[in-house]
Protein backbone atom coordinates (compact mmCIF):
# COMPACT_ATOMS: atom_id res chain seq x y z
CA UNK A 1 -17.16 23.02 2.97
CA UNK A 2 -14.20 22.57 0.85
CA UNK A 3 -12.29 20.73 3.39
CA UNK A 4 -15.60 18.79 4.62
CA UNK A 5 -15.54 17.34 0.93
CA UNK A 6 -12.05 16.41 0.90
CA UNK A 7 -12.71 13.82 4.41
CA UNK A 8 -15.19 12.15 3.22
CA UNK A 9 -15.11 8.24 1.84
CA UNK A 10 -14.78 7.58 -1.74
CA UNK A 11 -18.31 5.77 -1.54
CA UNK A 12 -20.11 8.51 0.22
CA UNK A 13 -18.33 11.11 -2.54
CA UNK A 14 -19.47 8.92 -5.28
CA UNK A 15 -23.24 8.44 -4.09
CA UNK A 16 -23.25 12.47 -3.56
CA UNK A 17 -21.98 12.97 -7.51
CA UNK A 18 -24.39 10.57 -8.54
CA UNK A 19 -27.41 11.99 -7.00
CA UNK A 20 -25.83 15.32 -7.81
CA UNK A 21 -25.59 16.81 -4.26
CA UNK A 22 -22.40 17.87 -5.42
CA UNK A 23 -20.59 18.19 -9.40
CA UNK A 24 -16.98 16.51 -10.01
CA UNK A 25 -16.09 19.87 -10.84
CA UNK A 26 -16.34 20.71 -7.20
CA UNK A 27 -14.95 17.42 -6.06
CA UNK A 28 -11.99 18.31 -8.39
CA UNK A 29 -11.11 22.09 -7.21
CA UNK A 30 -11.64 21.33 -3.42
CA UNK A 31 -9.25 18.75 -3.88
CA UNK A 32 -6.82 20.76 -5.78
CA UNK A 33 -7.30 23.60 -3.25
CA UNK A 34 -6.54 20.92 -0.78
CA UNK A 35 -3.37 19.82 -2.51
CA UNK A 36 -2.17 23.85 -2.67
CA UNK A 37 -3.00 24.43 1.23
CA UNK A 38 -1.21 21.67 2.86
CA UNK A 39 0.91 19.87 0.15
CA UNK A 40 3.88 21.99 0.28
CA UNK A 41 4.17 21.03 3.85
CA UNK A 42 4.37 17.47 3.51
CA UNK A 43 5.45 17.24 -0.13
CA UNK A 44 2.75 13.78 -1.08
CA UNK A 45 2.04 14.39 -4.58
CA UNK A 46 5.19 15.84 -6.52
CA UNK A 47 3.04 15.80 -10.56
CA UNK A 48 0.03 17.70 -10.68
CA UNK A 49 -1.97 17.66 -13.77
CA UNK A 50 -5.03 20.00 -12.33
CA UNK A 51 -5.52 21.50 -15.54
CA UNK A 52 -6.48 18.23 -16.77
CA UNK A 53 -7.97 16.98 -14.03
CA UNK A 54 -10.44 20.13 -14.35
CA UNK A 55 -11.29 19.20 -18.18
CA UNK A 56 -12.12 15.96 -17.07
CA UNK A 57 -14.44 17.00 -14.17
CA UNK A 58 -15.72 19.34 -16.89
CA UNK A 59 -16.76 17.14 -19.18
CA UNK A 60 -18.05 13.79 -16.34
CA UNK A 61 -20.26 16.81 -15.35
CA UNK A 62 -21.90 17.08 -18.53
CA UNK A 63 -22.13 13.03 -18.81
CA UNK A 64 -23.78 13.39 -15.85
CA UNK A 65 -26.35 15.76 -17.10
CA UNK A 66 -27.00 13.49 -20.06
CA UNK A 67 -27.45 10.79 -17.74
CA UNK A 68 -24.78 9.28 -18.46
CA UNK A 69 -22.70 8.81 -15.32
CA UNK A 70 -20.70 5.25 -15.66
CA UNK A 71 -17.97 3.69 -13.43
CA UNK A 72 -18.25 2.70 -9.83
CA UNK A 73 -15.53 5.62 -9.28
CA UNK A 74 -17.13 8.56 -11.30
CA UNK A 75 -15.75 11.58 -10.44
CA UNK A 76 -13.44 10.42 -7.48
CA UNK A 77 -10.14 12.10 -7.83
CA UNK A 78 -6.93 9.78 -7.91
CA UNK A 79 -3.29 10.08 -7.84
CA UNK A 80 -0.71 7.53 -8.81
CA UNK A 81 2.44 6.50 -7.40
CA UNK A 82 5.12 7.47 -9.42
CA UNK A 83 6.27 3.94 -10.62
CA UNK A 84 3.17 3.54 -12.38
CA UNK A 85 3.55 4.67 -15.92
CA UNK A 86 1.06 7.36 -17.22
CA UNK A 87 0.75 8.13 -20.76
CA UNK A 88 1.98 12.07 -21.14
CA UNK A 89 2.16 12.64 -17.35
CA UNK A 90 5.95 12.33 -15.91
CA UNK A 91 7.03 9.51 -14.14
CA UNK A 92 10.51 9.63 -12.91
CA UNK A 93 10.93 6.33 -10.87
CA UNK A 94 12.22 8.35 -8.09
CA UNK A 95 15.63 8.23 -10.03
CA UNK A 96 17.34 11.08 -11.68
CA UNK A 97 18.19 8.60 -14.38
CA UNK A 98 14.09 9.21 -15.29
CA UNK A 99 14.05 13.13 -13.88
CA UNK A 100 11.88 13.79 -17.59
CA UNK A 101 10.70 10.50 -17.99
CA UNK A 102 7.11 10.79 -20.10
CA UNK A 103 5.20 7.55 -20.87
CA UNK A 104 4.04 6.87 -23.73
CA UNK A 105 1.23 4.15 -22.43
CA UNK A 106 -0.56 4.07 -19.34
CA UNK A 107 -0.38 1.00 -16.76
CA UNK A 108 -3.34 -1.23 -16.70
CA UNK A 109 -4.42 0.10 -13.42
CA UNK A 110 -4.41 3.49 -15.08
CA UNK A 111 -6.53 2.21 -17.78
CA UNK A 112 -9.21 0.61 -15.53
CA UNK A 113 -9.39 3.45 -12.50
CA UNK A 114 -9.84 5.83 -15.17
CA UNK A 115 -12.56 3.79 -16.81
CA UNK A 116 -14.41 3.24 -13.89
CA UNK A 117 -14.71 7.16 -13.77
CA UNK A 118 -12.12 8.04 -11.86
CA UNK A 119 -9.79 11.80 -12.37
CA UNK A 120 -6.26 11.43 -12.70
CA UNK A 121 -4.62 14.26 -10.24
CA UNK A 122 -1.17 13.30 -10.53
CA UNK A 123 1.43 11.25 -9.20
CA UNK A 124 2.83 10.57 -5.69
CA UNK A 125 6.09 10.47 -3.83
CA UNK A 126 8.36 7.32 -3.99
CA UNK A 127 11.71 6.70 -3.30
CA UNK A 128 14.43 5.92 -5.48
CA UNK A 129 12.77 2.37 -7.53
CA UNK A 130 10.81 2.10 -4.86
CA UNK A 131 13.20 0.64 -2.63
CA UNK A 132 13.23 0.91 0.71
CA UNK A 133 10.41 1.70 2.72
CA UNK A 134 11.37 5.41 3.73
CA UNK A 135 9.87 7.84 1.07
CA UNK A 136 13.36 10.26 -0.24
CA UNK A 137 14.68 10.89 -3.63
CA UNK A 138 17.33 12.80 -5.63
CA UNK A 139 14.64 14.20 -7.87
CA UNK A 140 11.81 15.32 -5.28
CA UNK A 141 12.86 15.47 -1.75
CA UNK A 142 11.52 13.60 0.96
CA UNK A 143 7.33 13.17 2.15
CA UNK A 144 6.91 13.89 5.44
CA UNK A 145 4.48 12.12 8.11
CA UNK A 146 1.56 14.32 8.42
CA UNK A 147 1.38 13.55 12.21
CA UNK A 148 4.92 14.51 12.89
CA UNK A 149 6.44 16.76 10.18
CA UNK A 150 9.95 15.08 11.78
CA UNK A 151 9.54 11.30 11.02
CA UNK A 152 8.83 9.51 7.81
CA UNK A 153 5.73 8.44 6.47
CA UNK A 154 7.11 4.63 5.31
CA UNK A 155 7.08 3.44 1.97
CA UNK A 156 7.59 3.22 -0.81
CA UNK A 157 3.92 4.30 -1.49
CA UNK A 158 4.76 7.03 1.13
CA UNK A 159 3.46 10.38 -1.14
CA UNK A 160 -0.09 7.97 -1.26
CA UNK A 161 -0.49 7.37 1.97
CA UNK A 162 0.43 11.01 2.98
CA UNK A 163 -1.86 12.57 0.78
CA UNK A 164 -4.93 10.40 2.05
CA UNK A 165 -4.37 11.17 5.37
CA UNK A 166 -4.01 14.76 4.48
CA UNK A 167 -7.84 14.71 2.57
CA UNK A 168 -5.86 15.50 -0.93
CA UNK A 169 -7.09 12.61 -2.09
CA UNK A 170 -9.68 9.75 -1.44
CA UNK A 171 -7.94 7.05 -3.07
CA UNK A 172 -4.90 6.49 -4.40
CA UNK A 173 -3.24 3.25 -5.79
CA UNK A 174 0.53 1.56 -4.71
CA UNK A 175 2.38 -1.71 -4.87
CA UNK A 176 4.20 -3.54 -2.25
CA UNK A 177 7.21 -6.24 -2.45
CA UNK A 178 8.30 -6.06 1.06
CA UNK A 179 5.52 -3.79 2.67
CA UNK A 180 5.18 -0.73 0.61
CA UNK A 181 1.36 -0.87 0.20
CA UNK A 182 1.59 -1.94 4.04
CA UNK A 183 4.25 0.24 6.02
CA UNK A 184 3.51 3.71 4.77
CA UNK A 185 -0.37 2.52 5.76
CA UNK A 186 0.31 2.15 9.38
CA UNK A 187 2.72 4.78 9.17
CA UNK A 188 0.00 7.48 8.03
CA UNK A 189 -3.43 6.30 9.64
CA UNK A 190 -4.88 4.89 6.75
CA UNK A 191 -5.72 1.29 5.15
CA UNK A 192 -3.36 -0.37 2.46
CA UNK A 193 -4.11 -4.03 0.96
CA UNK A 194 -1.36 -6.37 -0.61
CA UNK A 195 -3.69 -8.85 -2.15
CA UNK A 196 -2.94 -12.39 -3.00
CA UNK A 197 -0.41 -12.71 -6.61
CA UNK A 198 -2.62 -11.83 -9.53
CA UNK A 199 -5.58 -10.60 -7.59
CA UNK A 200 -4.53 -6.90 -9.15
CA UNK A 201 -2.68 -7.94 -12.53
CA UNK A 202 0.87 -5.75 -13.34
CA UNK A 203 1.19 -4.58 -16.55
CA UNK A 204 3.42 -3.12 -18.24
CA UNK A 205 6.32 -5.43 -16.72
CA UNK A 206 9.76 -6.77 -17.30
CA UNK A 207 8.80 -10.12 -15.43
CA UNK A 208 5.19 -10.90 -16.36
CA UNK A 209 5.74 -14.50 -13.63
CA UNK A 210 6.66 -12.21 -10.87
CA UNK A 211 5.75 -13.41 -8.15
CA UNK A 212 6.57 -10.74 -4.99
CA UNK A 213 5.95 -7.52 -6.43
CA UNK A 214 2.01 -6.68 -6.40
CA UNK A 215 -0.10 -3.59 -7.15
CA UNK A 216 -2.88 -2.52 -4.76
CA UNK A 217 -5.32 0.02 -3.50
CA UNK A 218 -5.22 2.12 -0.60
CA UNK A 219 -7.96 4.22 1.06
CA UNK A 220 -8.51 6.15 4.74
CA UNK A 221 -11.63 3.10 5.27
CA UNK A 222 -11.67 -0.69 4.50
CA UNK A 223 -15.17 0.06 2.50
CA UNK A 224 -13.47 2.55 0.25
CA UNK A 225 -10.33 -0.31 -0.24
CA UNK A 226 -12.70 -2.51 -1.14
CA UNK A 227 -14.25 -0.58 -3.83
CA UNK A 228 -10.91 0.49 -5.36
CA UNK A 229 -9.89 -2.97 -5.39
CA UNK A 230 -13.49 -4.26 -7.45
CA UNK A 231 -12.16 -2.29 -10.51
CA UNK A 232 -8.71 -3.12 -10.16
CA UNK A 233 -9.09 -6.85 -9.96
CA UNK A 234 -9.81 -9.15 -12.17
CA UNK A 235 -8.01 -10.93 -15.36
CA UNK A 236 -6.42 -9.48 -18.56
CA UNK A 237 -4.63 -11.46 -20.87
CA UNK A 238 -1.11 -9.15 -20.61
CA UNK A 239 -0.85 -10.75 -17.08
CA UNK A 240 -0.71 -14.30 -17.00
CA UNK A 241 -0.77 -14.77 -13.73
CA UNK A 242 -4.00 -12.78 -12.60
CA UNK A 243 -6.51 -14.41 -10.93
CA UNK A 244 -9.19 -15.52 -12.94
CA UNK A 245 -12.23 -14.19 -10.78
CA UNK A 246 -13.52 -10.59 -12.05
CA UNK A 247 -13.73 -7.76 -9.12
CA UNK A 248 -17.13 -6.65 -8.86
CA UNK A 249 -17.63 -9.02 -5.69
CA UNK A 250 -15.79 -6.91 -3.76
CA UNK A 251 -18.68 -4.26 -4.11
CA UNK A 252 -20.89 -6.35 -1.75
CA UNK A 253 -21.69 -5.02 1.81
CA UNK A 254 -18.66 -6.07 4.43
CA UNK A 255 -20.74 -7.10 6.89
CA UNK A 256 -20.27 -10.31 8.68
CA UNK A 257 -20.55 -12.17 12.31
CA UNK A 258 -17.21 -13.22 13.40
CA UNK A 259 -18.41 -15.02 16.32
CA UNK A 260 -16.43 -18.58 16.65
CA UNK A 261 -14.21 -17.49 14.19
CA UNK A 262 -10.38 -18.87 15.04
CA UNK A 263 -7.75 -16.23 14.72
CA UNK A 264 -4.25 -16.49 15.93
CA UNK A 265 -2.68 -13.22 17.54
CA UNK A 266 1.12 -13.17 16.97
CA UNK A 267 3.03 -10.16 18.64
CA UNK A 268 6.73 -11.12 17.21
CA UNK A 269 6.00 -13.41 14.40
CA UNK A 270 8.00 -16.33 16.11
CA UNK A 271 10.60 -13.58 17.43
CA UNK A 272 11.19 -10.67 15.59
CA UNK A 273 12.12 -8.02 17.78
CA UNK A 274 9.89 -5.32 17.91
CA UNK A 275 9.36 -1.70 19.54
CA UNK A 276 8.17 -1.82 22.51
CA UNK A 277 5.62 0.81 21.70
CA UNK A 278 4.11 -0.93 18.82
CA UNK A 279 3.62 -3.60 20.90
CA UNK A 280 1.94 -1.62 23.95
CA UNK A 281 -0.77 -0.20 21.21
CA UNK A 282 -1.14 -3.74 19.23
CA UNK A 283 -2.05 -5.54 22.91
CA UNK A 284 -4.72 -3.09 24.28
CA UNK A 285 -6.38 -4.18 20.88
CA UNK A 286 -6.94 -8.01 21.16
CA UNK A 287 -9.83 -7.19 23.50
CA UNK A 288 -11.45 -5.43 20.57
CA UNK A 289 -11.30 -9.03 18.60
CA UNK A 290 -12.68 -10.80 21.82
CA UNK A 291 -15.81 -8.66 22.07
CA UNK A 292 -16.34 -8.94 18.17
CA UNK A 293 -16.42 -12.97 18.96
CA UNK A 294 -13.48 -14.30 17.62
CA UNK A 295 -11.64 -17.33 19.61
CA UNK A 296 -7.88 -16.04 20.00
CA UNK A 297 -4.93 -18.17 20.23
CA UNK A 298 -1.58 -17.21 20.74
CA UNK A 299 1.12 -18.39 18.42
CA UNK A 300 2.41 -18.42 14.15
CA UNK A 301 3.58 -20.47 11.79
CA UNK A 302 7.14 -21.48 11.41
CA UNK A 303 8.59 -18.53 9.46
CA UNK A 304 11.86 -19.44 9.91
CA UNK A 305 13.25 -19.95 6.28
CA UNK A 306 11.00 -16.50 5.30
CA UNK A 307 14.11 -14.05 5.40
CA UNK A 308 16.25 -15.59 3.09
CA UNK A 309 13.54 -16.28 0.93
CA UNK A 310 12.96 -12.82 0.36
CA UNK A 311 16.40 -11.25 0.21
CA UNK A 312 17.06 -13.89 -1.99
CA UNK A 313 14.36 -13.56 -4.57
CA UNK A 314 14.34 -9.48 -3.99
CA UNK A 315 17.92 -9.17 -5.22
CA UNK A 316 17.38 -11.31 -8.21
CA UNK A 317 14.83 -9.03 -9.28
CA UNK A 318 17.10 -6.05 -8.62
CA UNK A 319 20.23 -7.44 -10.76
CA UNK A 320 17.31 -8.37 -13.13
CA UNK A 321 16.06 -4.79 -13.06
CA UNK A 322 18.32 -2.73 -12.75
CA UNK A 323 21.27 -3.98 -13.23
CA UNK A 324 21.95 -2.83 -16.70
CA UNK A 325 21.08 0.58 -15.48
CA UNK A 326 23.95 0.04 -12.94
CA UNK A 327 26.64 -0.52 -15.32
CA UNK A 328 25.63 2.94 -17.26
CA UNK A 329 24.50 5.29 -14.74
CA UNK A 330 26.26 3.83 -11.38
CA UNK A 331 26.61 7.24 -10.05
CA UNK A 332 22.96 7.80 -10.43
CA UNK A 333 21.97 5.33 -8.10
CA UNK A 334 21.30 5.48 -4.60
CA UNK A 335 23.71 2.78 -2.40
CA UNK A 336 21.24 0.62 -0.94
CA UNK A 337 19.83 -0.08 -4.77
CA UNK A 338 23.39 -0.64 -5.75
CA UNK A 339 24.04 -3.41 -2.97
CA UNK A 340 20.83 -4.69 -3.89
CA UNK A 341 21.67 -5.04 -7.24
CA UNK A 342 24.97 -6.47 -6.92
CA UNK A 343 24.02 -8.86 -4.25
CA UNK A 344 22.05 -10.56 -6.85
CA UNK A 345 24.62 -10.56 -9.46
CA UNK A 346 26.39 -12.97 -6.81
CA UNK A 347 23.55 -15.61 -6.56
CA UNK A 348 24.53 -18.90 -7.85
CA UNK A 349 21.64 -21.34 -9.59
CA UNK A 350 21.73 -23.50 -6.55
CA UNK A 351 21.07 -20.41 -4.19
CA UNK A 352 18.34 -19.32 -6.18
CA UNK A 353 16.83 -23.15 -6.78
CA UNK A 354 17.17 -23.63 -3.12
CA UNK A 355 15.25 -20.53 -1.86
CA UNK A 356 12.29 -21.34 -4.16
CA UNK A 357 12.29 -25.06 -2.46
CA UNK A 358 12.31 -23.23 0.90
CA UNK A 359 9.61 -20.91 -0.37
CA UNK A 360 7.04 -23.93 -1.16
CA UNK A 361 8.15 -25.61 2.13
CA UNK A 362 7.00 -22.40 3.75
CA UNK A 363 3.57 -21.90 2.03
CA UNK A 364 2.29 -25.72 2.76
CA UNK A 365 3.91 -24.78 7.03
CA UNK A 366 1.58 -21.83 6.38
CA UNK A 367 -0.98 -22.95 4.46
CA UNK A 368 -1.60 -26.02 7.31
CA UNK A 369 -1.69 -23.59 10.03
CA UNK A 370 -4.42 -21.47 8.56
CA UNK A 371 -6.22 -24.29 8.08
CA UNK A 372 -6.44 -24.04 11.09
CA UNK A 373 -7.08 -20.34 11.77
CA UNK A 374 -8.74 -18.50 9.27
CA UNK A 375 -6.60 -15.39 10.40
CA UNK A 376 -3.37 -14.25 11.94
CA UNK A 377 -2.81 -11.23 13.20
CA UNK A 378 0.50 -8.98 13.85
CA UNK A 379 2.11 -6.11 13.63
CA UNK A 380 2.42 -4.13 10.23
CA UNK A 381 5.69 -2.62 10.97
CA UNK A 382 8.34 -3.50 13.82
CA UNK A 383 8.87 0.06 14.40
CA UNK A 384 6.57 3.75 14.84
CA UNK A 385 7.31 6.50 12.62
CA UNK A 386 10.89 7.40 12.34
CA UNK A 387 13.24 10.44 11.94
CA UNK A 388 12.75 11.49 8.45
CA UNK A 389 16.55 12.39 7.86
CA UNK A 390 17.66 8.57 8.90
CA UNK A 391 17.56 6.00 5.69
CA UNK A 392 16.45 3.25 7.36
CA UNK A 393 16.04 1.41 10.66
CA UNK A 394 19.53 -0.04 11.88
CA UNK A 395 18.60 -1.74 15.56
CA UNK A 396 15.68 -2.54 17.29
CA UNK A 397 15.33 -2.57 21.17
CA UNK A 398 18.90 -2.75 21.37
CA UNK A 399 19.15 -5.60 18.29
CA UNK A 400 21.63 -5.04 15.54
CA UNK A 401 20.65 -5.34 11.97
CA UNK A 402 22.42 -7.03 9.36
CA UNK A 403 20.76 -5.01 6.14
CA UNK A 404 18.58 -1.96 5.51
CA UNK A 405 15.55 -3.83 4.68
CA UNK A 406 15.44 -6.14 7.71
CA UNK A 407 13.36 -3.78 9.61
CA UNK A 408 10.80 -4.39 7.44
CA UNK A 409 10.00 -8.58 8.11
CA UNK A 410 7.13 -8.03 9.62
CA UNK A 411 5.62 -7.53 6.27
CA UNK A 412 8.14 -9.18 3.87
CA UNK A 413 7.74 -12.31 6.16
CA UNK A 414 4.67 -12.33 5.07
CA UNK A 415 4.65 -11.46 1.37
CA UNK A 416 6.72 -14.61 0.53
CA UNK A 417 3.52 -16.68 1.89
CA UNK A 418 1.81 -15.11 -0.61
CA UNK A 419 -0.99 -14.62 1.45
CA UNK A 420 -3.42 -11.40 1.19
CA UNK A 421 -2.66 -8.99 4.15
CA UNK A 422 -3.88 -5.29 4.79
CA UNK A 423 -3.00 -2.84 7.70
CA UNK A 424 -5.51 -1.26 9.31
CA UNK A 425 -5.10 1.78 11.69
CA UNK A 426 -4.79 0.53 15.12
CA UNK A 427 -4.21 3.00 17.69
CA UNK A 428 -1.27 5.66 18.40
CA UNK A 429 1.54 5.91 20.31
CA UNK A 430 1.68 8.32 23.67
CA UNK A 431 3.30 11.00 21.50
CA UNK A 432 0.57 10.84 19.18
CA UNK A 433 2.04 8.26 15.74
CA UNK A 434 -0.04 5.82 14.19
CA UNK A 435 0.29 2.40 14.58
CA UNK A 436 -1.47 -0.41 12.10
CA UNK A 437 -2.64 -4.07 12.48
CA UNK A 438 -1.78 -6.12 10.25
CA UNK A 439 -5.15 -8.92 9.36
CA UNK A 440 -3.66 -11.79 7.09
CA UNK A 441 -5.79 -14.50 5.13
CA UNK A 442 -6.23 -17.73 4.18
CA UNK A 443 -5.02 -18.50 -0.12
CA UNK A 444 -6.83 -15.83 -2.03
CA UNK A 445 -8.91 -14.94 0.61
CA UNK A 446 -8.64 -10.95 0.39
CA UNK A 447 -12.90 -10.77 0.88
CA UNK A 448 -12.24 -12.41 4.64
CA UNK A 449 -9.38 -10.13 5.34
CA UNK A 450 -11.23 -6.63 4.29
CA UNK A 451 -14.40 -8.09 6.37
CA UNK A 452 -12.53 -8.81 8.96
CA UNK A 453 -10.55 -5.59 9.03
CA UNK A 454 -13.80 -3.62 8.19
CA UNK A 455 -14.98 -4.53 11.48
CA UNK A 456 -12.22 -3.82 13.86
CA UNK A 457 -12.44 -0.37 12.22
CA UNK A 458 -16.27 0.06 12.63
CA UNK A 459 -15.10 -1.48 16.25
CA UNK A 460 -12.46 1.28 16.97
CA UNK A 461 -12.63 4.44 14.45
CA UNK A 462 -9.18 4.92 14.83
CA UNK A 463 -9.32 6.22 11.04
CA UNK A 464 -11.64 8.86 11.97
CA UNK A 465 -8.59 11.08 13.29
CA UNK A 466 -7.07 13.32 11.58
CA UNK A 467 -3.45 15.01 11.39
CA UNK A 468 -3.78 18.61 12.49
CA UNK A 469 -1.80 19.91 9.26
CA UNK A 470 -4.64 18.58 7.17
CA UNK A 471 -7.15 21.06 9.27
């Protein structure tokens, strides 16, 4: 029974609390007894606060008795990632610069998960700053894929993804520059959304204009995304760039005929390379979009000034960052952060000016073709599940290269469009690793993207497998 608890959706959980099939108190300890079983084999969540998390369950228990059960989330137990700051709960950063690290303020997606009834659990697995989508640090170790206890489970919201899959959690929230909402997704079986800039508003931040970095929800079913994301949208005057339309729409049923609707199916993104086994699971899918209606063209918009866009606009933020942290604890910090860093202490004005005019040239290229389709579709990740002891991806199919985060432009491609995009389990590989779809929409349009991806799931049920270490 306890495990039976811990696999089912966040909406189905909630309903049963709310009718009182089941307390939050036993929501809470199968969870944690979850966590103790299969945790230490996969290493996901690396804070636990279960005393806590008890006291709370506790006391939403009596609520509930008074009748007084509030919060689309009540009594769903969460975890954060651990760059999310959590007043008196340890966040470390991944870095050993932050090893005891104890906030004194919670971030505002702390504030509203926990007032929309959610229990805090802990925090989860990241690597160093969250760079990199590969899920290792100094202070914890690495998280390991629950499907193959050898290869990595992406990142950087890695320990999330890993302990959704595993049923030690039925939500948990992440962020994603490059892909790490969207990587460790596919990676783990599960369903992460990068919604449009704003849509989930960052605070507390350094650069309250940023405009790659997002926070987002994540969730083993689109439904249970969806209702994550309807508390964590909507504005707040700390974030001046969050999207002025509040959340609760995204509580509506997901529902919807996609017959005639125009999609474009891209396998390389204009030529990425890209495993050959990714691409062998991703093809034996466009049927699935035929029989739900959709008219399918082949082809993408011209992404071809994307790349430097990103690595230029990434490293700025790094030397922004982190680089006073580099000139005080340089031996603290992991080499790829370091060449980050410094490779945007070498930018010149003119570099920087010109990669924000390429960036607007790309959006309105974009922004024209989805005019004409209302989605395009790809793959999350270039690559399956890798060995967990390699860093990062170095060639694929026999193509060098040049950095450690090139591997990853099948999502950071796409993240300087600005676009919403979510990955969506797709299928597995003949040895048995996930692979995810990747749905992206039109300007703000993250409603069309979770309907759309909520019914190639229903379509599939590719999320209804589990990994055998979760039991």
């Amino acid at each position: 029974m306890s495990t039976d608890l811990c696999f089912l959706t966040a909406t189905e959980l909630v309903r049963r609390i709310r009718v009182r099939e089941v307390s939050v108190t036993e929501v809470v300890q199968a969870h944690l007894a979850q966590i103790e079983r299969v945790n230490p084999k996969v290493n996901a969540i690396v804070t636990l606060t279960a005393e806590r998390a008890l006291d709370d369950a506790r006391a939403k228990d009596a609520a509930l008795a008074r009748g007084q059960a509030a919060g689309p989330l009540f009594g769903l137990p969460v975890a954060h990632k651990d760059l999310v700051p959590t007043r008196g709960i340890r966040t470390t950063f991944g870095s050993p610069i932050y090893r005891d690290h104890v906030p004194d303020q919670d971030a505002l997606l702390v504030e509203r998960l926990r007032a929309a009834g959610a229990v805090t659990l802990g925090k989860t697995n990241t690597p160093e700053f969250g760079a990199g989508s590969q899920t290792f640090n100094e202070v914890f170790g690495r998280t390991l894929n629950p499907y193959d206890a050898t290869k990595t489970c992406g990142g950087s919201s890695g320990g999330a993804a890993v302990a959704l899959a595993c049923g030690m959690l039925p939500i948990a929230d992440g962020s994603d520059t490059g892909g790490s909402l969207r990587t460790p997704a596919s990676f783990c079986n599960v369903v992460g959304l990068r919604g449009a800039i704003g849509r989930v508003p960052a605070w507390p931040t350094d650069n309250a204009w940023a405009l790659l970095h997002v926070p987002g929800p994540m969730a083993r079913t689109v439904a249970d995304v969806a209702l994550m994301l309807s508390v964590m949208a909507g504005p707040d005057r700390r974030a001046p760039n969050a999207v002025a339309e509040p959340g609760d729409r995204f509580r509506a049923p997901l529902g919807r005929d996609f017959k005639g609707v125009r999609i474009a199916w891209s396998r390389d993104l204009g030529g990425l390379p890209i495993d050959r086994r990714v691409t062998k699971v991703l093809d034996a899918q466009r049927a699935t979009f035929a029989a739900l209606g959709c008219q399918i063209d082949d082809g993408q918009p011209d992404f071809a000034e994307a790349r430097q866009v990103f690595q230029v606009q990434r490293a700025l933020n790094f030397a922004t960052r982190y680089g006073p942290l580099l000139e005080r604890h340089r031996d603290k910090i992991k080499d790829t952060v370091i060449w980050n860093i410094e490779e945007g202490q070498k930018l010149t004005a003119r570099e920087i000016g010109e990669a924000d005019q390429a960036r607007t040239r790309l959006y309105h290229r974009v922004r024209e073709f989805m005019e004409r389709h209302e989605f395009l579709l790809l793959p999350t990740v270039q690559v399956p599940p890798f060995d967990v002891t390699q860093p990062y991806i170095t060639e694929i199919n026999g193509e060098r290269l040049p950095t450690y985060i090139d591997w990853m432009r099948s999502c950071s491609d796409i993240t300087v469009t600005g676009l919403p995009a979510i990955s969506v389990p797709a299928g597995f590989t003949d040895d048995g690793l996930p692979i995810g779809l990747q749905i992206v929409g039109r300007h703000q349009d993250e409603w069309g993207v979770l309907q759309l991806a909520h019914a190639f799931e229903q379509a599939t049920g590719f999320y209804k497998r589990r990994p055998p270490i979760a039991g």
